[in-house]
Protein backbone atom coordinates (compact mmCIF):
# COMPACT_ATOMS: atom_id res chain seq x y z
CA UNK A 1 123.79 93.84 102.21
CA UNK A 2 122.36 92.57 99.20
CA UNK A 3 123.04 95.97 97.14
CA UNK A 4 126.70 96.15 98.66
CA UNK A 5 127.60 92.70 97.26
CA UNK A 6 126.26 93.45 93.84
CA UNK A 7 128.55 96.59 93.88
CA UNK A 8 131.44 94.26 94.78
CA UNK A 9 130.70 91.80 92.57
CA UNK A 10 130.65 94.27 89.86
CA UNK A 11 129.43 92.46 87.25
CA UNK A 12 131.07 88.90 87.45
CA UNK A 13 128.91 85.96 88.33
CA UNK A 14 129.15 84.49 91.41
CA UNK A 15 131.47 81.58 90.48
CA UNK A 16 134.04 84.28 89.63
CA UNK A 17 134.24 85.79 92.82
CA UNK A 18 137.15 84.56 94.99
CA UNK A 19 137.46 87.48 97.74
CA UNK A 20 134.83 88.95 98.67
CA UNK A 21 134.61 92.28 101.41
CA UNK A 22 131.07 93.48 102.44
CA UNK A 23 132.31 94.97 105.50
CA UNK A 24 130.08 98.03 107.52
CA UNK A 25 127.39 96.81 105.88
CA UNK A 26 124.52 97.44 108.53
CA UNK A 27 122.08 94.54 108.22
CA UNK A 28 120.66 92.18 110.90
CA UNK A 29 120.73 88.98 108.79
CA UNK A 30 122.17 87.73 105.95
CA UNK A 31 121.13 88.79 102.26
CA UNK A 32 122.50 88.54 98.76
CA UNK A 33 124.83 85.97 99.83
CA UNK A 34 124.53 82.48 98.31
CA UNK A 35 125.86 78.96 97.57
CA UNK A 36 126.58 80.05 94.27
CA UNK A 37 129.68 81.30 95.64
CA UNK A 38 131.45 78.31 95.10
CA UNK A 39 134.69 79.70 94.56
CA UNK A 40 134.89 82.60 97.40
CA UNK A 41 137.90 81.57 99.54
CA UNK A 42 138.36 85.38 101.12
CA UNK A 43 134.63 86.74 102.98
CA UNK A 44 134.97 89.89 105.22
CA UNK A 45 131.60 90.85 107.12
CA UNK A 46 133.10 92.97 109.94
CA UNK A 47 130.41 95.36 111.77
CA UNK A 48 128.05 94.57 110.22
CA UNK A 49 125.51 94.57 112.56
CA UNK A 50 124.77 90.90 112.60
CA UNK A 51 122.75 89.26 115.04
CA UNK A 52 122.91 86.11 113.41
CA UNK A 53 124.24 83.51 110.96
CA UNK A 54 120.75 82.40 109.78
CA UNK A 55 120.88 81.78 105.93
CA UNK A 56 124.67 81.56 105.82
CA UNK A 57 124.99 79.68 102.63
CA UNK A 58 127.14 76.54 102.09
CA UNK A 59 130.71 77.97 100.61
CA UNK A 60 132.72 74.50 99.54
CA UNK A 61 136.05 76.64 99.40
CA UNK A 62 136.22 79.09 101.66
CA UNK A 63 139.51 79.43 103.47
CA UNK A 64 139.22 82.79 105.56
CA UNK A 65 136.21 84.61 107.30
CA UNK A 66 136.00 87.46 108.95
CA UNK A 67 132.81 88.09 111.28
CA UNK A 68 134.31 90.67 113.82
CA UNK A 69 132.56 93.18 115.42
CA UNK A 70 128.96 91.97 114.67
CA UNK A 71 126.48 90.88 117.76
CA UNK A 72 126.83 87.07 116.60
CA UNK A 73 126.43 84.96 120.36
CA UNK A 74 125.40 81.52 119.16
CA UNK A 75 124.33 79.73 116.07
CA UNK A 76 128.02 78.86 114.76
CA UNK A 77 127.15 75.14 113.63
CA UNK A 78 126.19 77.03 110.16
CA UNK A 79 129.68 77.43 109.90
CA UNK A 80 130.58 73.53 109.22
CA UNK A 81 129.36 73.92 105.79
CA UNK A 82 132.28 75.60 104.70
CA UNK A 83 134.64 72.71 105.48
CA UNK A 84 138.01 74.24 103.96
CA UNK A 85 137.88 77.33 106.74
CA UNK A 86 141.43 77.69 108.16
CA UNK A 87 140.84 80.70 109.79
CA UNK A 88 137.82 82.09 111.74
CA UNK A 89 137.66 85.82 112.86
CA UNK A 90 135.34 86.21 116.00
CA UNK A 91 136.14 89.38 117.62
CA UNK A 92 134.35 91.71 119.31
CA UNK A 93 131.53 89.39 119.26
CA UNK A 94 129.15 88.59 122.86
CA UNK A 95 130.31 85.38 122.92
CA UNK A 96 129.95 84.12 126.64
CA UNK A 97 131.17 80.92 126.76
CA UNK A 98 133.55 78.37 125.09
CA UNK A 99 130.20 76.09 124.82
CA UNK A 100 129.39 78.22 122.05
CA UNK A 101 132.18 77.51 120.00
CA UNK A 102 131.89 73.74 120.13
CA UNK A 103 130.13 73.33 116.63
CA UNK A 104 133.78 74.88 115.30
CA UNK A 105 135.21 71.07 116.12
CA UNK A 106 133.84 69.66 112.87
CA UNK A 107 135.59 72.08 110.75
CA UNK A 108 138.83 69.87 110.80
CA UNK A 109 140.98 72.32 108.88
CA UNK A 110 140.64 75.37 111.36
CA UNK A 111 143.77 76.58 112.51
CA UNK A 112 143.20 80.04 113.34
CA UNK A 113 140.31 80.94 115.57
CA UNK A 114 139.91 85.28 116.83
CA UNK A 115 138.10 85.99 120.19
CA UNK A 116 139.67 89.10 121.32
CA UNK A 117 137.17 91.43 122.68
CA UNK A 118 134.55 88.38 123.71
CA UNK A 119 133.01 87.83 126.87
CA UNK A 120 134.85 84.51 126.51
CA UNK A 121 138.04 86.06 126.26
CA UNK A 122 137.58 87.24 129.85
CA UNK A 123 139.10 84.28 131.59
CA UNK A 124 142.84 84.25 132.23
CA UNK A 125 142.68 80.67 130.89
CA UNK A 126 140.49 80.59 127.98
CA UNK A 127 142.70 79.78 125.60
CA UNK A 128 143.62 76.31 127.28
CA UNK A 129 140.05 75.89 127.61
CA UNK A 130 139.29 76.73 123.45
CA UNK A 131 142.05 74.34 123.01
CA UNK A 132 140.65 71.31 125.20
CA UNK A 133 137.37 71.84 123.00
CA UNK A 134 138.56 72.65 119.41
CA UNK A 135 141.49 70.45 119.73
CA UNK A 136 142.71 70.69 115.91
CA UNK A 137 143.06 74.76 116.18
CA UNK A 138 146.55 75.99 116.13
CA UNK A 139 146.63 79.43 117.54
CA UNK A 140 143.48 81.44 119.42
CA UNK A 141 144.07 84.69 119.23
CA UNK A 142 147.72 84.76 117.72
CA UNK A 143 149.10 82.68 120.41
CA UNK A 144 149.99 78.50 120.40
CA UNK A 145 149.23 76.30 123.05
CA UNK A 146 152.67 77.09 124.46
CA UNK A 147 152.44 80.62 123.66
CA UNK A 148 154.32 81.22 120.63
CA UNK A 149 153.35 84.03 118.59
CA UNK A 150 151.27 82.39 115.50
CA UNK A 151 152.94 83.19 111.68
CA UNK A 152 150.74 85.18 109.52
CA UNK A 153 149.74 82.83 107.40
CA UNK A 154 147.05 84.54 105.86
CA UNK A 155 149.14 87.27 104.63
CA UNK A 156 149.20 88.26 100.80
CA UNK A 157 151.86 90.41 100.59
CA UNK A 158 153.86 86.97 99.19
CA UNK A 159 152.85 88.02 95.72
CA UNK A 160 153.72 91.39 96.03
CA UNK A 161 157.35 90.68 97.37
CA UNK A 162 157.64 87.83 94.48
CA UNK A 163 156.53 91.22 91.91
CA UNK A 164 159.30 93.12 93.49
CA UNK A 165 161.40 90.67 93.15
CA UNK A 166 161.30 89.96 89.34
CA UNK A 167 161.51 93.73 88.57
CA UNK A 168 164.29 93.99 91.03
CA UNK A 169 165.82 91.31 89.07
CA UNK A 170 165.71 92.87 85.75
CA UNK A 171 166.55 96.04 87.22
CA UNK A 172 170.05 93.90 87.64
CA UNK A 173 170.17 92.61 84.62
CA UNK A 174 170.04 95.82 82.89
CA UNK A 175 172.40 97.57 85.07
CA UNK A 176 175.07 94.28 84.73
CA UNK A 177 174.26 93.82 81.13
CA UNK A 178 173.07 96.68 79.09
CA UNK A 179 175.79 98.84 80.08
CA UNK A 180 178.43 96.07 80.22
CA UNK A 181 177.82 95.42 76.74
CA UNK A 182 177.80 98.87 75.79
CA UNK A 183 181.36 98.89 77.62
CA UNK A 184 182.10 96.06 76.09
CA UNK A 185 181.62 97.51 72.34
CA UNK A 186 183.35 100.10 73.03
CA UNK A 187 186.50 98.78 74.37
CA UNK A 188 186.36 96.17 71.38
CA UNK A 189 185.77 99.42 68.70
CA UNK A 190 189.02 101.20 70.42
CA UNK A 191 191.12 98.13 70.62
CA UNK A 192 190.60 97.61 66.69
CA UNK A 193 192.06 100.88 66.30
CA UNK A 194 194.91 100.74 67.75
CA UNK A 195 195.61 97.31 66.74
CA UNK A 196 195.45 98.38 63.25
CA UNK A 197 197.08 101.96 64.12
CA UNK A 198 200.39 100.60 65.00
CA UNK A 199 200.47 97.53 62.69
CA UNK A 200 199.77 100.44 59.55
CA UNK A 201 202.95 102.54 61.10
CA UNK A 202 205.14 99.81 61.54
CA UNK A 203 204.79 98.03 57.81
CA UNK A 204 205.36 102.18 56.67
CA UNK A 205 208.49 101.89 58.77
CA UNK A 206 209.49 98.53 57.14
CA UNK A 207 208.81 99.49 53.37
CA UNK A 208 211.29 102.33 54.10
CA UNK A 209 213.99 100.50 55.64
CA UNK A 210 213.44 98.23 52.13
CA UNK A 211 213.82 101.02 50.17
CA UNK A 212 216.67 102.61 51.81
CA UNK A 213 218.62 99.33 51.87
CA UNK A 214 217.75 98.53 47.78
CA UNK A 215 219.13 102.02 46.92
């Protein structure tokens, strides 16, 4: 694990880090990972083969973690040093009972909480019975306590629509304007000349019609 983060890091010092994916990484406990993360708001450690959250460090920012898919049953009280956590990905985890996931009720910014694929997840009614313990979680596994479908609101696509956007945008502008003034030239270069055109033809006319009459 230790290796794998150094290769992700790539270089930057752990205060630069804000996302963070170590995922696959086969090791039975933590390694490499430290409080000098004090920025990381993204962590991903799915299958990783962890039995445990021994020597999770303290991580004063982070917002979204991902443990799915690791052999993680108890120990989640580690977890309350990371007191901005919205969301909490538990999956695939032998998790047997919602006693487990008490500690999760000090994290008081924890909306989104993942148990699919748990022993937990087993009872029709778990997810009233998540709720009656973690009462300040929003959704368990993508569904309200009335069972709406949750809004992704983890997703980072935002930025990527807001990019298309902008270049959508001057796409516009150059199709309305460039070519508009182009037009626009144009139309005033023609009109000039055949303003002047017939104003030239007619004084001709005029001088002639002098002439004629003074003779």
């Amino acid at each position: 694990m230790e290796k794998l983060i150094e290769e992700e890091v790539a270089g930057r010092t752990p205060e630069e880090v804000e996302e963070l994916n170590i995922d696959n990484c086969k090791s039975a406990q933590i390694s490499g990972l430290t409080d000098k993360f004090i920025n990381l708001q993204t962590l991903s450690m799915a299958n990783c083969e962890l039995a445990s959250l021994k020597g999770f460090p303290s991580l004063p920012n982070l917002r979204k973690l991902d443990l799915s898919d690791n052999r993680i049953s108890e120990g989640l009280d580690v977890l309350t040093e990371c007191p901005e956590l919205e969301y909490i990905g538990l999956s695939g985890n032998p998790i047997k009972t919602v006693s487990c996931l008490e500690p999760l009720k000090k994290l008081k910014k924890l909306q989104n909480l993942e148990v699919f694929n748990c022993d937990v997840a087993l009872d029709d009614n778990y997810r009233e019975k998540i709720y009656e313990v973690l009462d300040n979680v929003l959704y368990v596994d993508g569904m309200d306590r009335e069972g709406h479908t949750a809004p992704d609101e983890f997703d980072n696509d935002d930025d990527e629509e807001g990019a298309s956007d902008e270049e959508d945008d001057e796409e516009d502008s150059e199709e309305d304007g460039v070519p508009g003034d182009e037009e626009g030239s144009e139309d005033d270069e023609g009109s000039d000349d055949d303003d002047d055109e017939p104003r030239g033809t007619k004084r001709k006319h005029e001088d002639e019609e002098n002439a004629d009459d003074n003779a």
